[in-house]
N, C-alpha and C. Protein backbone atom coordinates (compact mmCIF):
# COMPACT_ATOMS: atom_id res chain seq x y z
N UNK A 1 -44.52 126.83 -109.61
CA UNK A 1 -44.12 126.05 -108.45
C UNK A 1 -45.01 124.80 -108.36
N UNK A 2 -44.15 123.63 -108.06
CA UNK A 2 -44.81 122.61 -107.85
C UNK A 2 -45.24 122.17 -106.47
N UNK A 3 -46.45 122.16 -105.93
CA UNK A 3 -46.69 121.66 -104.63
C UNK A 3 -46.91 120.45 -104.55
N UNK A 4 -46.73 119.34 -103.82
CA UNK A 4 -46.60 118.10 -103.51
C UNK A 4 -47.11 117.84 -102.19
N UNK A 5 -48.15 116.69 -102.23
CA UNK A 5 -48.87 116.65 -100.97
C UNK A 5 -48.14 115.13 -100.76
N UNK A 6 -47.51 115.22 -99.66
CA UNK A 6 -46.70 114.50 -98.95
C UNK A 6 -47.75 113.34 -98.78
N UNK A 7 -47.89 112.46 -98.64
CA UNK A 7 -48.78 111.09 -97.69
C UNK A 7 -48.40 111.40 -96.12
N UNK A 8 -46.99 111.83 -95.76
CA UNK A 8 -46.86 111.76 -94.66
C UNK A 8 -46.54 112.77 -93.88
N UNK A 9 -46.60 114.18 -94.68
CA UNK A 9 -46.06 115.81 -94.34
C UNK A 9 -47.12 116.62 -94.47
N UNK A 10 -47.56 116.40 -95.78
CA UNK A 10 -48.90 117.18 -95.98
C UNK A 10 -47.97 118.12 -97.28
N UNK A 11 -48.71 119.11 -97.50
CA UNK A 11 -48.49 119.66 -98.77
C UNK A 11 -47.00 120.36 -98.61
N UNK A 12 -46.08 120.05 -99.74
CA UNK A 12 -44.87 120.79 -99.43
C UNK A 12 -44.44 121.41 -101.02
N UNK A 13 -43.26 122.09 -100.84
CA UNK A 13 -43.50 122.54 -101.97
C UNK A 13 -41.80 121.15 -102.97
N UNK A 14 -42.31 121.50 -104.27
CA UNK A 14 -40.93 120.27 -104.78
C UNK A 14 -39.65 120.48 -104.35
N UNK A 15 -39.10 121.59 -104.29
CA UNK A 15 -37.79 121.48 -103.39
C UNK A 15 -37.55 120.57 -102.58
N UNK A 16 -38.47 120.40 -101.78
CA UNK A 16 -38.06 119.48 -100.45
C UNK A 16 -37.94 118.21 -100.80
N UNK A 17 -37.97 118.04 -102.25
CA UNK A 17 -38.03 116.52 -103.12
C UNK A 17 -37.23 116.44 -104.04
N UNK A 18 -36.57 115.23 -104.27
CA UNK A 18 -35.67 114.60 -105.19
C UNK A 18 -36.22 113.95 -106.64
N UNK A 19 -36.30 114.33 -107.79
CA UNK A 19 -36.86 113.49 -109.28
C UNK A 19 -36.23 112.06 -108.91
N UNK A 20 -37.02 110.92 -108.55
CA UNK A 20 -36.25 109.70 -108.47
C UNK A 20 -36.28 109.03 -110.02
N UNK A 21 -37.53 109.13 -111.10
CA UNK A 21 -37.40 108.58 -112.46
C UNK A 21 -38.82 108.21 -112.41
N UNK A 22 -39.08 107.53 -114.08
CA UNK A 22 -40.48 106.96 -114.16
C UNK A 22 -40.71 105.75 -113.39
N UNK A 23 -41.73 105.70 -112.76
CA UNK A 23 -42.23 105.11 -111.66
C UNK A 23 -42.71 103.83 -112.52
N UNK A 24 -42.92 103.74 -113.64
CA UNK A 24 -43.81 102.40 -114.78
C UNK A 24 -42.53 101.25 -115.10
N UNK A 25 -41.36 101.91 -115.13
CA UNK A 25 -40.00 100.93 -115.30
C UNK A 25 -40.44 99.71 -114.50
N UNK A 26 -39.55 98.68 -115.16
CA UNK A 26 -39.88 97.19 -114.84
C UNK A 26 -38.47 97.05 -114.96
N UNK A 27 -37.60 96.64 -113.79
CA UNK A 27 -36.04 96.75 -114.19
C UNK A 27 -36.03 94.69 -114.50
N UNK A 28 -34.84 94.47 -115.15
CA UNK A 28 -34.48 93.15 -115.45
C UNK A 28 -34.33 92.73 -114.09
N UNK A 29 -34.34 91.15 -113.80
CA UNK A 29 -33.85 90.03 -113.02
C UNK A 29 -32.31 90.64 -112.95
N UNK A 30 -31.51 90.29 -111.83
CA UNK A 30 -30.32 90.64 -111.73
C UNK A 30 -29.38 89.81 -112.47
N UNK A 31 -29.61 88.78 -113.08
CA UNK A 31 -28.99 87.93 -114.19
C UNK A 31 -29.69 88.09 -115.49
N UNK A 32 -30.27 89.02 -115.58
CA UNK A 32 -30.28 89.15 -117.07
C UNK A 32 -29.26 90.58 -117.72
N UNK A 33 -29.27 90.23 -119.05
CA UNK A 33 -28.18 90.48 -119.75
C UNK A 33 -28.02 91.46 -119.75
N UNK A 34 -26.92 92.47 -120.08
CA UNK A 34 -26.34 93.64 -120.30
C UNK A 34 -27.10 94.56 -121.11
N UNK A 35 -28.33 94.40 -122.55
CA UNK A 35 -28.73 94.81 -123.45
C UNK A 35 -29.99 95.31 -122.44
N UNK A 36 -30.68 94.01 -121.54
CA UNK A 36 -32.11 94.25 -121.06
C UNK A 36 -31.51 95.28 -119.81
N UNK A 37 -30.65 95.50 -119.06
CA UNK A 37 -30.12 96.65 -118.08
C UNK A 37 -29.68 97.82 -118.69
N UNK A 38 -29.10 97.89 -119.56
CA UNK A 38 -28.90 98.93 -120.35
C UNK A 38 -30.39 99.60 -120.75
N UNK A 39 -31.28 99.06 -121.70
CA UNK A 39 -32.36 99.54 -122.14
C UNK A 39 -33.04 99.91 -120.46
N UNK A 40 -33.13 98.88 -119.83
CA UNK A 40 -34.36 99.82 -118.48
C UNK A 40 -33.27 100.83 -117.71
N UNK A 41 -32.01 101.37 -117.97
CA UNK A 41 -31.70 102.31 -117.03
C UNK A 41 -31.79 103.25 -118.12
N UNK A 42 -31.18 103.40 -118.99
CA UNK A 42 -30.99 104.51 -119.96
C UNK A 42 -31.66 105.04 -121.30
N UNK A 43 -32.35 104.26 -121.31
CA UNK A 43 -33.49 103.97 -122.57
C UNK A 43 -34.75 104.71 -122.15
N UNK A 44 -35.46 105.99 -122.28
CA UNK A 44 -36.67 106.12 -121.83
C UNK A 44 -37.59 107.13 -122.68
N UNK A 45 -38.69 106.90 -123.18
CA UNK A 45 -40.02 107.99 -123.29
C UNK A 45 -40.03 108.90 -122.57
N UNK A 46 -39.64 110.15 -123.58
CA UNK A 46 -40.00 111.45 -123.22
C UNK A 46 -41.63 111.88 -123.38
N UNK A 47 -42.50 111.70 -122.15
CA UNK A 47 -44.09 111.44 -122.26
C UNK A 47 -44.10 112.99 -122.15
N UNK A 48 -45.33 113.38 -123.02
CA UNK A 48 -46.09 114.74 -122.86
C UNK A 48 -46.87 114.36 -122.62
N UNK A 49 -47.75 114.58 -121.46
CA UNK A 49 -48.75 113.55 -120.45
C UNK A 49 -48.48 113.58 -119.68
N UNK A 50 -49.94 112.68 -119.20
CA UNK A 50 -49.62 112.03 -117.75
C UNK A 50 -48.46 110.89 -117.53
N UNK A 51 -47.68 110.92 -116.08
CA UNK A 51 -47.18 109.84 -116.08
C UNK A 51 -46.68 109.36 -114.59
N UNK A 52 -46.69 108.60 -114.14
CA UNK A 52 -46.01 108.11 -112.61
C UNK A 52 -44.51 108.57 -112.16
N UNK A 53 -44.13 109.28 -111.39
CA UNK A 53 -42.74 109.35 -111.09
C UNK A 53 -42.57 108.89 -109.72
N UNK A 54 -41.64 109.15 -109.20
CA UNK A 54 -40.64 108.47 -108.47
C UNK A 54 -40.42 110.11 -107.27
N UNK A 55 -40.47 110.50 -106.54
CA UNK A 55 -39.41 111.95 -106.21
C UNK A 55 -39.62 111.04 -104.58
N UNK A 56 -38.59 111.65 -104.33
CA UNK A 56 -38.02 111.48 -102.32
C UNK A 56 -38.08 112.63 -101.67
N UNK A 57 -38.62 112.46 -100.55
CA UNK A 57 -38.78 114.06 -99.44
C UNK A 57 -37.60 113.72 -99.04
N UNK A 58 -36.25 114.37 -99.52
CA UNK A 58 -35.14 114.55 -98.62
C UNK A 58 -34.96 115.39 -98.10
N UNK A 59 -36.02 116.58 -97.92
CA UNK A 59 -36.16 117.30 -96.86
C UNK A 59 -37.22 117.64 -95.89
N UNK A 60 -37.89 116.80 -95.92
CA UNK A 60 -38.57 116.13 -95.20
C UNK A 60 -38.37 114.73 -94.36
N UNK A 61 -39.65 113.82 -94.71
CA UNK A 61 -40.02 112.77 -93.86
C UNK A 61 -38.75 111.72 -94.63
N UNK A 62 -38.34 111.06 -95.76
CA UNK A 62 -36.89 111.36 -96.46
C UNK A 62 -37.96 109.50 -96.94
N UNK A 63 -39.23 109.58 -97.35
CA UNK A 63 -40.23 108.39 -97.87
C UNK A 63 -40.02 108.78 -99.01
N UNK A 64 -40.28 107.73 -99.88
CA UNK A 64 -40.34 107.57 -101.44
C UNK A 64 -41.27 107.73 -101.63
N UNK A 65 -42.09 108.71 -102.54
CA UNK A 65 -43.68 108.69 -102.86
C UNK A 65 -43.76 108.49 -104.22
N UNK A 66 -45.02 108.00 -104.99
CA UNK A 66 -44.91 107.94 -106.33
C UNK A 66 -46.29 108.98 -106.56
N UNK A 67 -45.85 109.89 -107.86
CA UNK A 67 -46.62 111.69 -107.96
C UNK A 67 -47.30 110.83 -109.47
N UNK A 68 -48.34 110.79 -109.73
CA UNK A 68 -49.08 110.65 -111.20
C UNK A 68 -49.21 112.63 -111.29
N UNK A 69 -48.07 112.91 -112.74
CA UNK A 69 -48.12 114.31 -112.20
C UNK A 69 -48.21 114.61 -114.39
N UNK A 70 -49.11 115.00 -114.85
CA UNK A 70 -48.84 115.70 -115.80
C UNK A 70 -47.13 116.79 -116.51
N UNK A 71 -46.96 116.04 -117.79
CA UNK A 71 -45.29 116.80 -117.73
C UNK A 71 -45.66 118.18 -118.72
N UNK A 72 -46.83 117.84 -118.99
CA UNK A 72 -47.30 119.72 -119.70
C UNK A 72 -47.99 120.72 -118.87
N UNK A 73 -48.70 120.58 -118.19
CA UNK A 73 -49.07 121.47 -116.89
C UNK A 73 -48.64 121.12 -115.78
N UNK A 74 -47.76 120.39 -115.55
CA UNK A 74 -47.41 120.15 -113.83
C UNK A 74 -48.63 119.68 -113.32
N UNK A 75 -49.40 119.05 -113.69
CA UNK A 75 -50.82 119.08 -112.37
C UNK A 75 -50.44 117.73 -112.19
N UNK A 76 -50.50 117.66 -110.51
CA UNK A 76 -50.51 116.69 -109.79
C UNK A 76 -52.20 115.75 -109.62
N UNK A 77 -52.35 114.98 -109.84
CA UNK A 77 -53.46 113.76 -109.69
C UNK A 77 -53.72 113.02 -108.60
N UNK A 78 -52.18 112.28 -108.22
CA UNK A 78 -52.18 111.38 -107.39
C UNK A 78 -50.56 111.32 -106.60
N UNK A 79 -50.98 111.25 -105.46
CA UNK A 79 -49.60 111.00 -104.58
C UNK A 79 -49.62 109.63 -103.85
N UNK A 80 -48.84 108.88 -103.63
CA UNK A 80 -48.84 107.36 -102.93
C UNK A 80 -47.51 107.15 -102.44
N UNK A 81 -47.26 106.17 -101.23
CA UNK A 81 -46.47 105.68 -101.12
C UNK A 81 -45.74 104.91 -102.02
N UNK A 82 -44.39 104.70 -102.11
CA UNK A 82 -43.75 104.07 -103.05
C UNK A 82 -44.17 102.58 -102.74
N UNK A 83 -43.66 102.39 -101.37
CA UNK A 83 -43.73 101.22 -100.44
C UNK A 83 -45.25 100.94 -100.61
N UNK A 84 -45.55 99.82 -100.93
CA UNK A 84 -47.05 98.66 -100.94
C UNK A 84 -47.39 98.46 -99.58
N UNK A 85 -46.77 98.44 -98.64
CA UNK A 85 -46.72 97.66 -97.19
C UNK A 85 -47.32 99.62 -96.54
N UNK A 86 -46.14 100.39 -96.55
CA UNK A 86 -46.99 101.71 -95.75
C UNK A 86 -47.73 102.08 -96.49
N UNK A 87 -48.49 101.91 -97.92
CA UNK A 87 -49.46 102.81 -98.57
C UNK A 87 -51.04 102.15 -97.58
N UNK A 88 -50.62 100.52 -97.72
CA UNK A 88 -51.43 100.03 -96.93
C UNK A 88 -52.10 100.52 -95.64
N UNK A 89 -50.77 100.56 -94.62
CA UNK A 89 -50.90 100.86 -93.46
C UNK A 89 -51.31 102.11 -93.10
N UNK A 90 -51.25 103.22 -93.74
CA UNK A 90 -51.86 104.83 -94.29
C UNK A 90 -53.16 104.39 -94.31
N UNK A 91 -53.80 103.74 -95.19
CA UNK A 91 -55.36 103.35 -95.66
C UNK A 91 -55.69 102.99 -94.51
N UNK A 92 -55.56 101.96 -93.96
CA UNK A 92 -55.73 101.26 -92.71
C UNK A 92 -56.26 102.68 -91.75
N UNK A 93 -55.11 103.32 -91.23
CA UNK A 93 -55.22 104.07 -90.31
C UNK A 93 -55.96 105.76 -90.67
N UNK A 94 -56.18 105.93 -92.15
CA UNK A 94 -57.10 107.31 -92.05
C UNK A 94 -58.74 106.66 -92.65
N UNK A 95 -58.25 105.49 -92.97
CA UNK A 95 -59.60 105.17 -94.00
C UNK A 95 -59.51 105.56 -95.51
N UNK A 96 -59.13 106.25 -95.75
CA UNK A 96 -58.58 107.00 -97.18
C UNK A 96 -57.90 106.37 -97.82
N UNK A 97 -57.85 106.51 -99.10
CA UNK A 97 -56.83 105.99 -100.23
C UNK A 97 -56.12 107.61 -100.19
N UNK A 98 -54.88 107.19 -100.61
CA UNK A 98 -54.24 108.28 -100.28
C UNK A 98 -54.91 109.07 -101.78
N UNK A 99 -55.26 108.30 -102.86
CA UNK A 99 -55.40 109.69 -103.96
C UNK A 99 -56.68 110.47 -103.75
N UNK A 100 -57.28 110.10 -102.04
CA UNK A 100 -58.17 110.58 -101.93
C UNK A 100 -58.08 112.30 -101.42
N UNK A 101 -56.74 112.69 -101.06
CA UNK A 101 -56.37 113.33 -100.11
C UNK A 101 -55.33 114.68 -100.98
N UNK A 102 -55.74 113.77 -102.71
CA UNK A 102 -54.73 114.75 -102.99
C UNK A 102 -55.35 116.23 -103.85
N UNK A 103 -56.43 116.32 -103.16
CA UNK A 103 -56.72 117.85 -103.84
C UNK A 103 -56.18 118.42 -103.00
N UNK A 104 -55.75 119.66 -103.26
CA UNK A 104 -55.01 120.61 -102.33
C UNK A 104 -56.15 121.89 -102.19
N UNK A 105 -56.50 122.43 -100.50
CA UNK A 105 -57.43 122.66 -99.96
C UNK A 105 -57.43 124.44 -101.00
C-alpha cells in the first residue's frame, strides 16, 4: 500500500488519488507541430527509479500534488503542490517546505 501525505489532508492512503503522469514532461507551445505533441503525450521512459509524478486527491481535497516517489520500492521522498502559487502560500503559512513534512510519523 501506498501512503501519500497530502500537503493539504495529511497522510492518505493512494486510492483517494488519481496517476496524473510524469511530472518532468515539457509539453509543446500550442502551435507546434503534430510530431513535437505526439512525442510529449505518448512517447515516454519507463524509469526504474526515482521520478516526479503527477496523482490528484479526487477523494479528497481534489489538489494536484506532485509525489518524487521511487517506481521499484514505492518509497515516497517528496510531496508538493502542483500549483507554484499554493506550494508558496503553504511555506508562507507553516514555515516548512512541504518536503519537509514528508516523513510519515
Amino acid at each position: 500500500m501506498i501512503r501519500i501525505n497530502c500537503p493539504f489532508c495529511g497522510f492518505r492512503d493512494h486510492s483517494e488519488f488519481t496517476y496524473g503522469g510524469d511530472a518532468s514532461i515539457v509539453f509543446p507551445d500550442l502551435d507546434a507541430s503534430s510530431e513535437a505533441w505526439i512525442d510529449a503525450v505518448f512517447h515516454r521512459d519507463n524509469i526504474d527509479g526515482v521520478q516526479r509524478e503527477t496523482w490528484h486527491h479526487v477523494h479528497g481535497c481534489r489538489m494536484w500534488v506532485v509525489v518524487t516517489r521511487d517506481t521499484v520500492t514505492h518509497e515516497i521522498s517528496a510531496v508538493e503542490p502542483a500549483h507554484q502559487g499554493i506550494k508558496l502560500v503553504l511555506e508562507a503559512m507553516t514555515g516548512l517546505s512541504s518536503s519537509d513534512e514528508d516523513q510519515q510519523p
